[in-house]
C-alpha atoms as a PDB file:
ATOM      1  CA  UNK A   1       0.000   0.000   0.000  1.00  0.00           C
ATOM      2  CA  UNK A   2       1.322   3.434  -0.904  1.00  0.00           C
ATOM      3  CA  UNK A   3       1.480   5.960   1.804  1.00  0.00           C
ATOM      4  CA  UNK A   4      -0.132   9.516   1.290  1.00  0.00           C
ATOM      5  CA  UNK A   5       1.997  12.234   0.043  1.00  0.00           C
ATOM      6  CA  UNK A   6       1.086  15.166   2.676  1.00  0.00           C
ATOM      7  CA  UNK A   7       2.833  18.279   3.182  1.00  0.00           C
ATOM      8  CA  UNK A   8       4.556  16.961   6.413  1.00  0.00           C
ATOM      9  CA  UNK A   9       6.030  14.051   4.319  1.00  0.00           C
ATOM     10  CA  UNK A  10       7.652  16.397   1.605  1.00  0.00           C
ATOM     11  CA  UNK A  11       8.957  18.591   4.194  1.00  0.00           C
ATOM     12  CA  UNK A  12      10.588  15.645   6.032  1.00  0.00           C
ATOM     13  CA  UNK A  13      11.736  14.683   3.323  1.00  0.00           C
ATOM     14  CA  UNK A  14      13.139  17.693   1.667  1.00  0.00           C
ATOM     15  CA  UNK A  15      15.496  18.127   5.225  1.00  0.00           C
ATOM     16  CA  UNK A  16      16.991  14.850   4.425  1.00  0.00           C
ATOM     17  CA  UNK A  17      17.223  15.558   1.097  1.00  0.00           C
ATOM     18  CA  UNK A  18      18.811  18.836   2.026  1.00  0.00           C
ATOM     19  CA  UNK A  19      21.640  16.908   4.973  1.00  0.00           C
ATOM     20  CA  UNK A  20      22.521  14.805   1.337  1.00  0.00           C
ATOM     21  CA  UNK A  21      23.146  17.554  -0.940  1.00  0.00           C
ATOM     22  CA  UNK A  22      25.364  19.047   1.994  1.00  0.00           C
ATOM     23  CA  UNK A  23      27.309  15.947   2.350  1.00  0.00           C
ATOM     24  CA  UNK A  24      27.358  14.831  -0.660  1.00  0.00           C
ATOM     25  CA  UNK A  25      27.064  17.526  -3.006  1.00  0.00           C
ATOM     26  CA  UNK A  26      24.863  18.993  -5.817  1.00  0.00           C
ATOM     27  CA  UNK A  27      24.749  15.554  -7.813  1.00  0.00           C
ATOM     28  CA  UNK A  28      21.484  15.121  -5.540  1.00  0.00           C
ATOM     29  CA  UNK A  29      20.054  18.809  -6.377  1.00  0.00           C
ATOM     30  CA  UNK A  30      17.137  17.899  -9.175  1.00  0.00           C
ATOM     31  CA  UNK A  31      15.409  15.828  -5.612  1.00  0.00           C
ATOM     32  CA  UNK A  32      15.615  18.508  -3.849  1.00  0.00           C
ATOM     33  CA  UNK A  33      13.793  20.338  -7.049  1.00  0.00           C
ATOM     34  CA  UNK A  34      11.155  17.803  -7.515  1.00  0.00           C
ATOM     35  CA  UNK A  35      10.470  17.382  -3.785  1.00  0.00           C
ATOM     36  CA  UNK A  36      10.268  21.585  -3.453  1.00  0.00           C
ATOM     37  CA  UNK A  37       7.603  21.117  -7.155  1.00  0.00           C
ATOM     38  CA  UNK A  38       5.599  19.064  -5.298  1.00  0.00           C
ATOM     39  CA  UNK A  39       5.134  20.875  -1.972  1.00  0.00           C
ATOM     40  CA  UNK A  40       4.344  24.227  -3.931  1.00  0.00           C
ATOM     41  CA  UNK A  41       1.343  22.170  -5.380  1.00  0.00           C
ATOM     42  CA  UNK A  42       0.379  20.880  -2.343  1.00  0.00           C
ATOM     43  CA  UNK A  43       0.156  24.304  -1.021  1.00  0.00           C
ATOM     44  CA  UNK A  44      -1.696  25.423  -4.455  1.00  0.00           C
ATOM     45  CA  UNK A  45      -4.479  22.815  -4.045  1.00  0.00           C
ATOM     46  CA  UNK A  46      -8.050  24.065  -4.086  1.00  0.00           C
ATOM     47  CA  UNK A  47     -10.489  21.840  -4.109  1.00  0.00           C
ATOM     48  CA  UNK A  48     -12.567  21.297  -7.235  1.00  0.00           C
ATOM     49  CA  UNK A  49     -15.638  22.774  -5.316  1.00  0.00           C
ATOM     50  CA  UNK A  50     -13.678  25.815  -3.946  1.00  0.00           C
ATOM     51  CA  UNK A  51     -12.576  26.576  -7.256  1.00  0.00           C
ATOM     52  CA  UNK A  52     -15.653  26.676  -8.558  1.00  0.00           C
ATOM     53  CA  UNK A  53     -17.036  28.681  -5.885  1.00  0.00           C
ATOM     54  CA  UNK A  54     -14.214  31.214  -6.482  1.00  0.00           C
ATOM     55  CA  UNK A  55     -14.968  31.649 -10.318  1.00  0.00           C
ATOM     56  CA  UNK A  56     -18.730  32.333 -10.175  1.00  0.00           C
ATOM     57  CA  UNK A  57     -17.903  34.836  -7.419  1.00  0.00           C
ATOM     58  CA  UNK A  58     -15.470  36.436 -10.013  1.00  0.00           C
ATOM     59  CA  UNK A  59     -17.744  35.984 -12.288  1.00  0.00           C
ATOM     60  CA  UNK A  60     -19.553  39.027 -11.574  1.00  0.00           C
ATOM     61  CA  UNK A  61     -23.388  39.699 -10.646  1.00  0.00           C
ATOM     62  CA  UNK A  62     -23.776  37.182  -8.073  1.00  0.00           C
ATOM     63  CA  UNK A  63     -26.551  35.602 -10.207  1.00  0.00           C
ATOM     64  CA  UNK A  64     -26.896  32.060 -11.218  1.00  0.00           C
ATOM     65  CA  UNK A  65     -25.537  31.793 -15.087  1.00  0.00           C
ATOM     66  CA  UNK A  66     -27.193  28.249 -16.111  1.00  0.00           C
ATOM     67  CA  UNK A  67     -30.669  28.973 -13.728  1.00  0.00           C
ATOM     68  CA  UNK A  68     -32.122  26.089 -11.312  1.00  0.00           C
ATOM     69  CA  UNK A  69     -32.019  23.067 -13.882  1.00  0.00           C
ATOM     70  CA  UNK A  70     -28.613  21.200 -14.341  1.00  0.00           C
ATOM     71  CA  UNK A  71     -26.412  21.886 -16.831  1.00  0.00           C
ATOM     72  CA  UNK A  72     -27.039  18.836 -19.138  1.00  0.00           C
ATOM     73  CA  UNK A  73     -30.897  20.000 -19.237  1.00  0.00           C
ATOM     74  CA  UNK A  74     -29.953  23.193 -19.991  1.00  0.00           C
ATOM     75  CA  UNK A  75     -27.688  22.424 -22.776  1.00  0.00           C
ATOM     76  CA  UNK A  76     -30.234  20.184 -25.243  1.00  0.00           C
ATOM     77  CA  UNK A  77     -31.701  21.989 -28.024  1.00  0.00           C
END
């Protein structure tokens, strides 16, 4: 079973990665790149619903674009 990638994780192991690099120089650099990639989009994460929520309040008026029926309903000719 494959353990969850979390925030914690990457930051663990970007330290270690880190004590490496210092001991054994910049060979081990492009970890240290992927494991910093990956925390940034950790931190970046919205959740579909959140995103959503954030472009229809950019969106403008406030007001519902589609109206009360779903989408698909809306959509057929």
């Amino acid at each position: 079973m494959t353990a969850q990638i979390t925030e914690k994780r990457l930051q663990d192991a970007i330290a270690l990665v880190s004590e490496v690099i210092i001991l054994h120089g910049e060979k081990y650099a492009p970890l240290l790149d992927r494991l910093e990639q990956e925390l940034e989009a950790i931190k970046r994460y919205e959740s579909p619903v959140s995103r959503a929520q954030r472009h229809l309040a950019q969106h403008g008026s406030g007001r519902r674009v589609i109206g009360p029926r779903n989408a698909l309903a809306a959509s057929r000719p």
